[in-house]
Protein backbone atom coordinates (compact mmCIF):
# COMPACT_ATOMS: atom_id res chain seq x y z
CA UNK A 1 4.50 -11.90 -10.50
CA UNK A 2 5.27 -9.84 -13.40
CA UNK A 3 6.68 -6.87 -14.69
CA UNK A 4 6.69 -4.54 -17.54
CA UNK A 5 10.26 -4.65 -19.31
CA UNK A 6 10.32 -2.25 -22.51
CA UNK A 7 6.69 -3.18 -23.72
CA UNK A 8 6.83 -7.03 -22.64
CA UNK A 9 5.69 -8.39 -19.68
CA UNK A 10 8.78 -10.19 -17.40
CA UNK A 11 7.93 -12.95 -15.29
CA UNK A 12 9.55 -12.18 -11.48
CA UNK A 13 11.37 -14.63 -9.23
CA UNK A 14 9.20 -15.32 -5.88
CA UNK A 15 10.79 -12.34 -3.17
CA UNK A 16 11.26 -14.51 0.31
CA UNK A 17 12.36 -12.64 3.81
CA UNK A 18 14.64 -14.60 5.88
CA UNK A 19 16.16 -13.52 9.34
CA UNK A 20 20.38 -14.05 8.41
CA UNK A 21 20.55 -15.92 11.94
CA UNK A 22 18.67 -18.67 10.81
CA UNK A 23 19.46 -18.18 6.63
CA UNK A 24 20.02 -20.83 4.84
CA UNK A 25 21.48 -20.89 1.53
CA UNK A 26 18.65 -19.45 -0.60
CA UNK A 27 18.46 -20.38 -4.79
CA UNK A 28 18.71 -17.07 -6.86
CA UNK A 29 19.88 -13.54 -5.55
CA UNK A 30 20.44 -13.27 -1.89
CA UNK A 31 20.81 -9.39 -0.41
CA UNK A 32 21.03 -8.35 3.33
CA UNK A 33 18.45 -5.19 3.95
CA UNK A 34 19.65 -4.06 7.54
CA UNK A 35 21.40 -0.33 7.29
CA UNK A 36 23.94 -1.94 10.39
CA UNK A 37 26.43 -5.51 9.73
CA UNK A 38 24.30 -8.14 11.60
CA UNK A 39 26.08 -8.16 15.03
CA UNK A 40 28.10 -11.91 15.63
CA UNK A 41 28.12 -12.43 11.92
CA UNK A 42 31.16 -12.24 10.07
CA UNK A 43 30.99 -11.08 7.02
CA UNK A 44 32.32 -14.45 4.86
CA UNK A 45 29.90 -16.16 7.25
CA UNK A 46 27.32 -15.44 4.42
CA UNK A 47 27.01 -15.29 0.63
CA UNK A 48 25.17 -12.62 -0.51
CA UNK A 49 25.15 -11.00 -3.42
CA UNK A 50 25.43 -7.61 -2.06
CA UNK A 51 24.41 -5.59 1.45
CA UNK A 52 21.78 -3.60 0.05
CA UNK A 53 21.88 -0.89 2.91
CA UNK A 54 20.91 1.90 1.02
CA UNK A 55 17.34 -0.17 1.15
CA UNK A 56 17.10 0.16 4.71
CA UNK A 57 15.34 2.66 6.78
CA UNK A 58 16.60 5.83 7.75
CA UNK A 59 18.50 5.83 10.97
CA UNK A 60 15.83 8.29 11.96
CA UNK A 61 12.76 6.14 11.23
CA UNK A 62 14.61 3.20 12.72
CA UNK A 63 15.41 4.50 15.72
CA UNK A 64 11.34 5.79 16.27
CA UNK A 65 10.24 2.32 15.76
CA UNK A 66 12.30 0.99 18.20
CA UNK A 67 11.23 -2.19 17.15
CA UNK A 68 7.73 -1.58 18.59
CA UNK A 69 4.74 -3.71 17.61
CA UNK A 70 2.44 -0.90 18.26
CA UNK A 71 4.22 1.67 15.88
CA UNK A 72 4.82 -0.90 12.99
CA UNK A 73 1.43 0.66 10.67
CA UNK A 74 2.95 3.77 11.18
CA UNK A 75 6.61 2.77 10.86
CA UNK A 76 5.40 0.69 7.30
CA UNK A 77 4.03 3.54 5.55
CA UNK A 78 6.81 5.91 6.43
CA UNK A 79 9.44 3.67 5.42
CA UNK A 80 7.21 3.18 1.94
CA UNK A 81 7.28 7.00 1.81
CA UNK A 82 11.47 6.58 1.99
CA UNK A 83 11.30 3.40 -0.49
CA UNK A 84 9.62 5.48 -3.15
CA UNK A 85 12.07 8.33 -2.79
CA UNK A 86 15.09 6.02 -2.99
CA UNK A 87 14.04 4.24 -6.78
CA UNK A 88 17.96 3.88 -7.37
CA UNK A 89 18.31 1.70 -4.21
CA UNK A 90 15.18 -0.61 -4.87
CA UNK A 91 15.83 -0.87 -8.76
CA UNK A 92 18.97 -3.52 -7.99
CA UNK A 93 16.31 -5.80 -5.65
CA UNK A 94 14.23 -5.53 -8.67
CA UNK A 95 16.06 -6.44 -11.81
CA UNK A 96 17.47 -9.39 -9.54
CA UNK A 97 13.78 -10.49 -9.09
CA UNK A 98 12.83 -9.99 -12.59
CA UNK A 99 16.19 -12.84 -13.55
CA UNK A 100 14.65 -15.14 -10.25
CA UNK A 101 14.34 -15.92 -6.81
CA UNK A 102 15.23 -13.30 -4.21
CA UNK A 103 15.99 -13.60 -0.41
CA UNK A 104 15.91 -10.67 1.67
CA UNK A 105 17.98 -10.99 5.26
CA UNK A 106 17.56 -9.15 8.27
CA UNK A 107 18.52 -9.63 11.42
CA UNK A 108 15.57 -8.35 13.42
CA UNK A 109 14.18 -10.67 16.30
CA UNK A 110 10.25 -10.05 15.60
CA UNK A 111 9.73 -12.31 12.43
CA UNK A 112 6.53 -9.99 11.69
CA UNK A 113 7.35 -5.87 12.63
CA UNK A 114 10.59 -5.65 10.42
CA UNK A 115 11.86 -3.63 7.62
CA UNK A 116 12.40 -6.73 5.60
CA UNK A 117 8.47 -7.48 5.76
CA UNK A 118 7.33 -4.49 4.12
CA UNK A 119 10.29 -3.86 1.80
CA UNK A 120 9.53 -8.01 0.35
CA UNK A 121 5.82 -6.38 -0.10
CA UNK A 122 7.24 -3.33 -1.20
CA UNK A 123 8.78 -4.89 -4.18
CA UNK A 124 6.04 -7.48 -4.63
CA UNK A 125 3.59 -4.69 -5.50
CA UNK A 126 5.73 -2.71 -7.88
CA UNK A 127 6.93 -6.30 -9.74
CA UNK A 128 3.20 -6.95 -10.06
């Protein structure tokens, strides 16, 4: 992955998802992407390097997807719509990827319908 960076071209850091129930400690920059605290957790229970809520969906567009297979599609390219009107709250995820790895937490159960999937392609796409 790469980047433009004033007229050079910036390797990135690989951008891994990881559910923060099962996290383990993760090389490089390590932000939690849920808009709520992880229920259980407390919060010296993990290192991060900041709760980067502001990259989470809208309470609005959370609650519709419910968490529903069936709506994810939809769900994806309305929380893309939100990601590209929120550039101050993604550029943070970014310049950590451009200095190495990133690890993105969430605390969903489904490991494949989850903000955290299409926010780690999210940012894969605009590194590259």
């Amino acid at each position: 992955m790469s980047v433009a960076v004033r007229g050079r071209i910036q390797v990135m850091g690989p951008i891994e998802i990881q559910r923060v129930y099962d996290h383990e400690p993760a090389a490089g920059a390590v932000f939690l992407v849920d808009r709520m605290w992880p229920r259980g957790m407390r919060k010296d229970d993990l290192r991060l390097d900041a709760w980067a809520r502001d990259v989470a969906p809208s309470t609005e567009l959370r609650r519709w997807f419910g968490h529903r297979p069936e709506r994810f599609a939809e769900f994806a390219e309305r929380y893309r719509a939100e990601l590209d009107r929120h550039d101050d709250a993604v550029r943070p995820l970014l310049d950590a990827a451009g200095k190495g790895p990133v690890t993105l937490l969430y605390s969903a159960k489904d490991t494949e319908h989850n903000q955290a999937v299409v926010l780690r392609d999210f940012l894969r796409e605009r590194a590259g």
